[in-house]
PDB file of N, CA and C in Angstrom:
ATOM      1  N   UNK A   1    -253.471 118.619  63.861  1.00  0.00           N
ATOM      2  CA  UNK A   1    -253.251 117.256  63.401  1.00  0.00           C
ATOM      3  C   UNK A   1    -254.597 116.533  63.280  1.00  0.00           C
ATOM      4  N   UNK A   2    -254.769 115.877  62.157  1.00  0.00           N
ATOM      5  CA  UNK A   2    -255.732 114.653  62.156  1.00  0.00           C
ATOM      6  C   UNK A   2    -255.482 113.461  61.615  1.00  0.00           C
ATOM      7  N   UNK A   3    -256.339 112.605  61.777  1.00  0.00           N
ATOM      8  CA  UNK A   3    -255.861 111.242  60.974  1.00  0.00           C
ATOM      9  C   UNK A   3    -256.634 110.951  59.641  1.00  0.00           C
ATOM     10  N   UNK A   4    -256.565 110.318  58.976  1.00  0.00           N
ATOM     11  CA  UNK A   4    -256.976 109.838  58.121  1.00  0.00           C
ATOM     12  C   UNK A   4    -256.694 108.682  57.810  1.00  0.00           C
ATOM     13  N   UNK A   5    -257.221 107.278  57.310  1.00  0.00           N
ATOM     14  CA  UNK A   5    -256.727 106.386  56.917  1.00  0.00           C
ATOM     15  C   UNK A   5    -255.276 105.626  57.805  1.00  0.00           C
ATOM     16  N   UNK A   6    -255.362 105.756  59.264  1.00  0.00           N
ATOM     17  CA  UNK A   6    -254.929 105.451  60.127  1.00  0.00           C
ATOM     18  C   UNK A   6    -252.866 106.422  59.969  1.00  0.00           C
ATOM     19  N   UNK A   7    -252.918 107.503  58.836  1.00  0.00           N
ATOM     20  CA  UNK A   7    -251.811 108.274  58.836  1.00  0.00           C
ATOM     21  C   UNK A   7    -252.558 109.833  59.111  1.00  0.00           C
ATOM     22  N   UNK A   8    -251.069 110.051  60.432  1.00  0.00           N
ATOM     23  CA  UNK A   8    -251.782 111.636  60.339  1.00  0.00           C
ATOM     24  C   UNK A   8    -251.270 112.773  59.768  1.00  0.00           C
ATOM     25  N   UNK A   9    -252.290 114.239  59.588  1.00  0.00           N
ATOM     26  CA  UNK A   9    -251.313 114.842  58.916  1.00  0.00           C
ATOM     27  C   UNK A   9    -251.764 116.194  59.903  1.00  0.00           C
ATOM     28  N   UNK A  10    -251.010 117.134  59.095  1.00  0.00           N
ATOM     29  CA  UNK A  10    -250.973 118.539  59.836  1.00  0.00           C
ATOM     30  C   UNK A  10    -251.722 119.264  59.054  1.00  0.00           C
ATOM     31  N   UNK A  11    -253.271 119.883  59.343  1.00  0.00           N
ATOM     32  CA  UNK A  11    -254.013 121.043  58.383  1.00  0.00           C
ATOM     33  C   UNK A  11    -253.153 121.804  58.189  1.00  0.00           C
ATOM     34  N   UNK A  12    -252.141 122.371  58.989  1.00  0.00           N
ATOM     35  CA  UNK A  12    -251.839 123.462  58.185  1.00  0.00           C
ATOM     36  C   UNK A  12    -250.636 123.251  57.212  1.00  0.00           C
ATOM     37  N   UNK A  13    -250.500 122.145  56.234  1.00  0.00           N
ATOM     38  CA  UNK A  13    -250.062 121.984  55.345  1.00  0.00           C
ATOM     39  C   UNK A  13    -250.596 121.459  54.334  1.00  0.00           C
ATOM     40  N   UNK A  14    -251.890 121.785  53.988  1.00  0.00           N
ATOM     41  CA  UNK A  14    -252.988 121.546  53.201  1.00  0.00           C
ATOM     42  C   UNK A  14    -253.142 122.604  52.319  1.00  0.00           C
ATOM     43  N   UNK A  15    -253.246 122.583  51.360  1.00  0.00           N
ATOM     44  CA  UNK A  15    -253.644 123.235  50.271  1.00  0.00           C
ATOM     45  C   UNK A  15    -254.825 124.182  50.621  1.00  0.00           C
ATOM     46  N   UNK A  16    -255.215 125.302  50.199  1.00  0.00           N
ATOM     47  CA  UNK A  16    -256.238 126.265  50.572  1.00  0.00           C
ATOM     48  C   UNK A  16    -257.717 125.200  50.013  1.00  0.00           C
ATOM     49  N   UNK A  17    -257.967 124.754  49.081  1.00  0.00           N
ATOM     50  CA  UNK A  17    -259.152 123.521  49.197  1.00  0.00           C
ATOM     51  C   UNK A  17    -259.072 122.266  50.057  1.00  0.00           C
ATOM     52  N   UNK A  18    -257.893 121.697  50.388  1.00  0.00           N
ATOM     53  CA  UNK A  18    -257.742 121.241  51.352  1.00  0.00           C
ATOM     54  C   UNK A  18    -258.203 121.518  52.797  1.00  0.00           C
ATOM     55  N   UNK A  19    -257.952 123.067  52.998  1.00  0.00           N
ATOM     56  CA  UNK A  19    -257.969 123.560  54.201  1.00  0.00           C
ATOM     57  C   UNK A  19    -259.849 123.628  54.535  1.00  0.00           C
ATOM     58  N   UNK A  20    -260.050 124.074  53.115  1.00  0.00           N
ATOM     59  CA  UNK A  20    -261.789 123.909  52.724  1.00  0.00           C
ATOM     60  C   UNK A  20    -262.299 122.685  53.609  1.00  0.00           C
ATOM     61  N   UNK A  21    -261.881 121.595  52.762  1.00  0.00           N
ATOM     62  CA  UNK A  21    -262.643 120.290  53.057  1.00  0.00           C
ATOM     63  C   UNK A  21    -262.573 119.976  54.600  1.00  0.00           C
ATOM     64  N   UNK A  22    -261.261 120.477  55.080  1.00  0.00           N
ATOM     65  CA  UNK A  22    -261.338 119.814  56.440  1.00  0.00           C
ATOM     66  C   UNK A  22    -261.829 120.729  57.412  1.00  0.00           C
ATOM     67  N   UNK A  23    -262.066 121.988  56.874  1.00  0.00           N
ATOM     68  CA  UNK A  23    -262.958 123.126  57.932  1.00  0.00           C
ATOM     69  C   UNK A  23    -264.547 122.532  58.011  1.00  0.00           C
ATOM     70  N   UNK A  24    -264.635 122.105  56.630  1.00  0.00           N
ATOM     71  CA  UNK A  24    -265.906 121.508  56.473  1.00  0.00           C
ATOM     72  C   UNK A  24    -266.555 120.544  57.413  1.00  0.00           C
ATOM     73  N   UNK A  25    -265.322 119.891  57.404  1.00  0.00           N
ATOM     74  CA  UNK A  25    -265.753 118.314  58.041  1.00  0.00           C
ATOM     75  C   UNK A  25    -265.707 118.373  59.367  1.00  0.00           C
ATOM     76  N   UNK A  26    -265.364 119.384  59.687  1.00  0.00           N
ATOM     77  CA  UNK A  26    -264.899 119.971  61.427  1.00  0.00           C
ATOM     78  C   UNK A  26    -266.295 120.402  61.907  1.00  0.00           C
ATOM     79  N   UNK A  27    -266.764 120.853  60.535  1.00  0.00           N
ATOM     80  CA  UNK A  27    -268.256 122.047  61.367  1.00  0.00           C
ATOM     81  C   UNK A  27    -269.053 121.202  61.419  1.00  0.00           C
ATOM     82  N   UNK A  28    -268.995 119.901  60.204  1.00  0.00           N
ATOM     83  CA  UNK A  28    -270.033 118.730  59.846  1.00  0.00           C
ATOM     84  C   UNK A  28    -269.902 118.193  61.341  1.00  0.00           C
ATOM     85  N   UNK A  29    -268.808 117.869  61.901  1.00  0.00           N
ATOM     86  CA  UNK A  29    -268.720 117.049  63.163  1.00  0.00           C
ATOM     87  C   UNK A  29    -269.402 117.364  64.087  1.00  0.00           C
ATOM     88  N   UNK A  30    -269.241 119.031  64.458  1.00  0.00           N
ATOM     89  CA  UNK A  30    -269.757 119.932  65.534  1.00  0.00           C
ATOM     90  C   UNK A  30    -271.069 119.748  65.227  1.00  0.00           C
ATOM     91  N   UNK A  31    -271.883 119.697  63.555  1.00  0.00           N
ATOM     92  CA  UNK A  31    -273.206 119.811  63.743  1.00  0.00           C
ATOM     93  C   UNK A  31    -274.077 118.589  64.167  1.00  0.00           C
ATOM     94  N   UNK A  32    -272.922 117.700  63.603  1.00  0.00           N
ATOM     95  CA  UNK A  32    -273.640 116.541  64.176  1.00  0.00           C
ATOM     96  C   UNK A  32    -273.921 116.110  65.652  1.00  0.00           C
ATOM     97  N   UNK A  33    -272.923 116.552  66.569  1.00  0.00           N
ATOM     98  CA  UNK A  33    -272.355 116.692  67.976  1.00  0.00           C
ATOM     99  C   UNK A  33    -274.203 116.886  68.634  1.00  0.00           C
ATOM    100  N   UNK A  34    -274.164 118.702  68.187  1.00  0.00           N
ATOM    101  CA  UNK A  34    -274.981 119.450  68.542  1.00  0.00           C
ATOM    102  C   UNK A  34    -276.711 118.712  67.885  1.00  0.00           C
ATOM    103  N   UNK A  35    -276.936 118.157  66.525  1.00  0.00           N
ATOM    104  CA  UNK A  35    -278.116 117.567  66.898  1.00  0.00           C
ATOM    105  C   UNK A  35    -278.589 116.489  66.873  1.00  0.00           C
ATOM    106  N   UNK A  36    -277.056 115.661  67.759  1.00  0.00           N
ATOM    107  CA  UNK A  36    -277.620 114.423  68.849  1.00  0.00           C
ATOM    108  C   UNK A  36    -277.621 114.853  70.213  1.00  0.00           C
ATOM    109  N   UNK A  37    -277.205 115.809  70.945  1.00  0.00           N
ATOM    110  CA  UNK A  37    -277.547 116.302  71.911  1.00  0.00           C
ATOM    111  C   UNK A  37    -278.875 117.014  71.784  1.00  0.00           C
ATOM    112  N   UNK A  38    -279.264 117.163  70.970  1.00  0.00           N
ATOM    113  CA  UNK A  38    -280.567 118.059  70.675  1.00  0.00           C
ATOM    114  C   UNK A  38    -281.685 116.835  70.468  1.00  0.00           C
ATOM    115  N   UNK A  39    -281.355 115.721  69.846  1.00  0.00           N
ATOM    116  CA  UNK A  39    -281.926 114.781  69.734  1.00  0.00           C
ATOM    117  C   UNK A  39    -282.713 114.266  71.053  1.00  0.00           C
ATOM    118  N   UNK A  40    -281.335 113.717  72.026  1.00  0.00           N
ATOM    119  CA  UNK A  40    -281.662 113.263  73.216  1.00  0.00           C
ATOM    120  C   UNK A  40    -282.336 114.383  74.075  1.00  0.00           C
ATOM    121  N   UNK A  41    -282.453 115.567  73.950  1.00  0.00           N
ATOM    122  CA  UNK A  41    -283.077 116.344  74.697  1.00  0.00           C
ATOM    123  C   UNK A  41    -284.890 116.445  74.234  1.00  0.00           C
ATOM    124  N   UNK A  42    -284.790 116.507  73.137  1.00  0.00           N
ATOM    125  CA  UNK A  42    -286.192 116.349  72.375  1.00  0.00           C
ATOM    126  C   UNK A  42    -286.405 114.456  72.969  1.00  0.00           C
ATOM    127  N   UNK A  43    -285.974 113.522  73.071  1.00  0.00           N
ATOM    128  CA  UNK A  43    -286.262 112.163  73.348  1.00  0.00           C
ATOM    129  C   UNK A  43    -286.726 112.104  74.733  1.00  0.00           C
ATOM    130  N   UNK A  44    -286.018 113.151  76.230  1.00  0.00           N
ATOM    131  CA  UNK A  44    -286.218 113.192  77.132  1.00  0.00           C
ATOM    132  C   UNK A  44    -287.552 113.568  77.342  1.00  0.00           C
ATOM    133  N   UNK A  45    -287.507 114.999  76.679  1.00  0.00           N
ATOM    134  CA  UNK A  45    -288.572 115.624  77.143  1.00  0.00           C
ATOM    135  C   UNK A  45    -289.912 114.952  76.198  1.00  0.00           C
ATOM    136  N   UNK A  46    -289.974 114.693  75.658  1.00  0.00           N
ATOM    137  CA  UNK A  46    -290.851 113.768  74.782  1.00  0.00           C
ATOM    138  C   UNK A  46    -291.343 112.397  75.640  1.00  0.00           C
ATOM    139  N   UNK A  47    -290.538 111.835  76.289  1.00  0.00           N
ATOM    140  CA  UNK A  47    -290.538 111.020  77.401  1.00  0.00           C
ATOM    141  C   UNK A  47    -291.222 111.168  78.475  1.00  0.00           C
ATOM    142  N   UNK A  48    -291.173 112.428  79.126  1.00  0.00           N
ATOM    143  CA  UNK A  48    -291.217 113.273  80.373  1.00  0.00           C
ATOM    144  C   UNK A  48    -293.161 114.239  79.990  1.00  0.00           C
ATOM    145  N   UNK A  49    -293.063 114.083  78.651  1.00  0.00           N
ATOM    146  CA  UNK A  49    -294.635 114.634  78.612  1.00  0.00           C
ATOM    147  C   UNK A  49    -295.382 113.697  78.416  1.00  0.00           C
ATOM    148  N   UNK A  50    -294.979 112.455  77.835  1.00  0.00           N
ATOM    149  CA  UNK A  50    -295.981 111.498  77.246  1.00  0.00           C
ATOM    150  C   UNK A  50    -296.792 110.693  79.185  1.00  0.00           C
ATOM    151  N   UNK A  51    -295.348 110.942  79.561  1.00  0.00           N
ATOM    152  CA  UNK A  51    -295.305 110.182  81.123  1.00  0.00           C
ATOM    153  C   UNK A  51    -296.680 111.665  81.833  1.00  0.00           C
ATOM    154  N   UNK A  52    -296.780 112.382  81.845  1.00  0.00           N
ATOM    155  CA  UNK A  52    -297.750 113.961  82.185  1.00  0.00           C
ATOM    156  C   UNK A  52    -298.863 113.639  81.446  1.00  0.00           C
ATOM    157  N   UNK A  53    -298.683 113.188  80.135  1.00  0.00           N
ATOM    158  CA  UNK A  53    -300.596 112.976  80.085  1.00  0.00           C
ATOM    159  C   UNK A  53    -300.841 112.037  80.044  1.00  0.00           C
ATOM    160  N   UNK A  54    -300.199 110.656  80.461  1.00  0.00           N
ATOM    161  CA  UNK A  54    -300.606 109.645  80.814  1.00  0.00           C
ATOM    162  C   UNK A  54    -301.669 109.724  82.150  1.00  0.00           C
ATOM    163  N   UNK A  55    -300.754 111.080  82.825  1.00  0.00           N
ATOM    164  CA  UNK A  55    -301.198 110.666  84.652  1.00  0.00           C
ATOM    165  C   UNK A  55    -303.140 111.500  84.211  1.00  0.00           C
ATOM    166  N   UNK A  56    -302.811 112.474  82.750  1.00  0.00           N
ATOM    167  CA  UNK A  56    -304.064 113.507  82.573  1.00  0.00           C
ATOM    168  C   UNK A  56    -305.074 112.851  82.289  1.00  0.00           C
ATOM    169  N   UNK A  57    -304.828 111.194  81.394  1.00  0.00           N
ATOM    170  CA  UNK A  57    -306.115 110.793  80.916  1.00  0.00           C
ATOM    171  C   UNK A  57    -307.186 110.334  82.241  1.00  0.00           C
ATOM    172  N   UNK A  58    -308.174 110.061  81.683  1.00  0.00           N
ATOM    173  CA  UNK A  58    -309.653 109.989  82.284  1.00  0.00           C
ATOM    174  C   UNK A  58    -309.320 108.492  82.327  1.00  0.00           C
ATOM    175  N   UNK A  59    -309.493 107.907  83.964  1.00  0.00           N
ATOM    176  CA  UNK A  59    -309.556 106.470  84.512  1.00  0.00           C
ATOM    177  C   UNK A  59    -309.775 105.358  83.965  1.00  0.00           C
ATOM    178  N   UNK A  60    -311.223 105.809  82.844  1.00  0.00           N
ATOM    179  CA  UNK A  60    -311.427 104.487  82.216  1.00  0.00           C
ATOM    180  C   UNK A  60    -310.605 104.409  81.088  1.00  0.00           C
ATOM    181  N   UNK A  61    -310.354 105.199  80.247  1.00  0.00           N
ATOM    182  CA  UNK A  61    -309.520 105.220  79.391  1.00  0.00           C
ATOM    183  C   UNK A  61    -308.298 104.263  79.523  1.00  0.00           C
ATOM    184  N   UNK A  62    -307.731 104.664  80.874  1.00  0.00           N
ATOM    185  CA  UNK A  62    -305.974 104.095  81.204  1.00  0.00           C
ATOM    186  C   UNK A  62    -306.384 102.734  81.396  1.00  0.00           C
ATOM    187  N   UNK A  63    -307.812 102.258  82.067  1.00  0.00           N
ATOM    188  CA  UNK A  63    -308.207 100.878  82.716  1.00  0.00           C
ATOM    189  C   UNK A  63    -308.286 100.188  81.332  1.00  0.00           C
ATOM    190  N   UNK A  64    -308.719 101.047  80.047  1.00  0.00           N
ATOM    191  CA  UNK A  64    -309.029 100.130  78.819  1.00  0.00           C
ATOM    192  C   UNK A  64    -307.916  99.617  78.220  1.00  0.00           C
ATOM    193  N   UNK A  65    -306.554 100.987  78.059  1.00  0.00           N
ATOM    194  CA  UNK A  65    -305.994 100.833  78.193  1.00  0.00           C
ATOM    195  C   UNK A  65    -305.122  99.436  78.634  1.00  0.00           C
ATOM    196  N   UNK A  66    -304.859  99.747  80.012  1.00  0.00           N
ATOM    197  CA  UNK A  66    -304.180  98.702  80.725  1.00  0.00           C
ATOM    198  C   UNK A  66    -304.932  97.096  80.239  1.00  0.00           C
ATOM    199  N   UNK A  67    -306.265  96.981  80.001  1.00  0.00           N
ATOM    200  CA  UNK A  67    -306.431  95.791  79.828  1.00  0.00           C
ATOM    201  C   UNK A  67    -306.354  95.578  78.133  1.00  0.00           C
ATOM    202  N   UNK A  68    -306.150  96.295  76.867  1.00  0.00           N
ATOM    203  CA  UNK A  68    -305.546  96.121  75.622  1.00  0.00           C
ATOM    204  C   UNK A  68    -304.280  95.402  75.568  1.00  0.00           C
ATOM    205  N   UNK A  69    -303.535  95.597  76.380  1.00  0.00           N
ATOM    206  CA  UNK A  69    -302.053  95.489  76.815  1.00  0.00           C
ATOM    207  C   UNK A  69    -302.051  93.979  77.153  1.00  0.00           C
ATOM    208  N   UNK A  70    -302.605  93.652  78.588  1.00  0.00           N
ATOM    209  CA  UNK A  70    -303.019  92.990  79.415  1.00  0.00           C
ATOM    210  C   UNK A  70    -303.052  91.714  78.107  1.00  0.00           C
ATOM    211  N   UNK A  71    -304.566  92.264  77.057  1.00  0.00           N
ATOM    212  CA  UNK A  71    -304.455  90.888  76.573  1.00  0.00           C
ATOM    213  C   UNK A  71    -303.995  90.199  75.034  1.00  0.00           C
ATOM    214  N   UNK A  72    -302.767  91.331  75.120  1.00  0.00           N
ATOM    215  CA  UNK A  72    -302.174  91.189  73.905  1.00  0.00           C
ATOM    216  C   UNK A  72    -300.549  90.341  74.758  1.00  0.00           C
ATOM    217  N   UNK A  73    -300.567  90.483  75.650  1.00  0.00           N
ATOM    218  CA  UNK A  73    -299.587  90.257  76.491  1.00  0.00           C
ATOM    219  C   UNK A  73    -299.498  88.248  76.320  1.00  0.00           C
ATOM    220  N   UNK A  74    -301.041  88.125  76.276  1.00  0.00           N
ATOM    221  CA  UNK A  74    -301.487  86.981  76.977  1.00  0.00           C
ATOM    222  C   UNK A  74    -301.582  85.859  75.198  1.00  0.00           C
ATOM    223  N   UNK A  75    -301.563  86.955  74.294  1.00  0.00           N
ATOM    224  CA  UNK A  75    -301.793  86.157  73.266  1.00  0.00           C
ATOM    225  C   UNK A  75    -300.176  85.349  72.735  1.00  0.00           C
TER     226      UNK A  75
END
């Protein structure tokens, strides 16, 4: 069963292109599923390295850093 247009129906009384479109839209769903979970995993870890060479840069750098920030903060 699925819905459509707030009526539902039964795939397996769909026409063999019928049966097409909605196998389609089934796998479209799953792929989409799979790369927003793939998304957020690439967002984490993207997160999780930027946070690793933050700790790698050289002192003055992060101090120049921190005070760019500092006085854009202030403007």
């Amino acid at each position: 069963m699925f819905t459509i247009d707030d009526k539902e129906y039964d795939e397996n009384n769909l026409s063999d292109n019928g049966k097409y479109a909605f196998m389609q839209l089934r796998n479209i769903g799953q792929e989409q599923t799979a790369l927003n979970l793939k998304f957020d995993n690439l967002k984490v870890l993207g997160e999780h390295y930027t946070s690793l060479l933050k700790k790698e840069l050289p002192k003055e750098e992060l101090l120049k850093k921190e005070e760019e920030e500092e006085v854009k903060k202030e403007s």
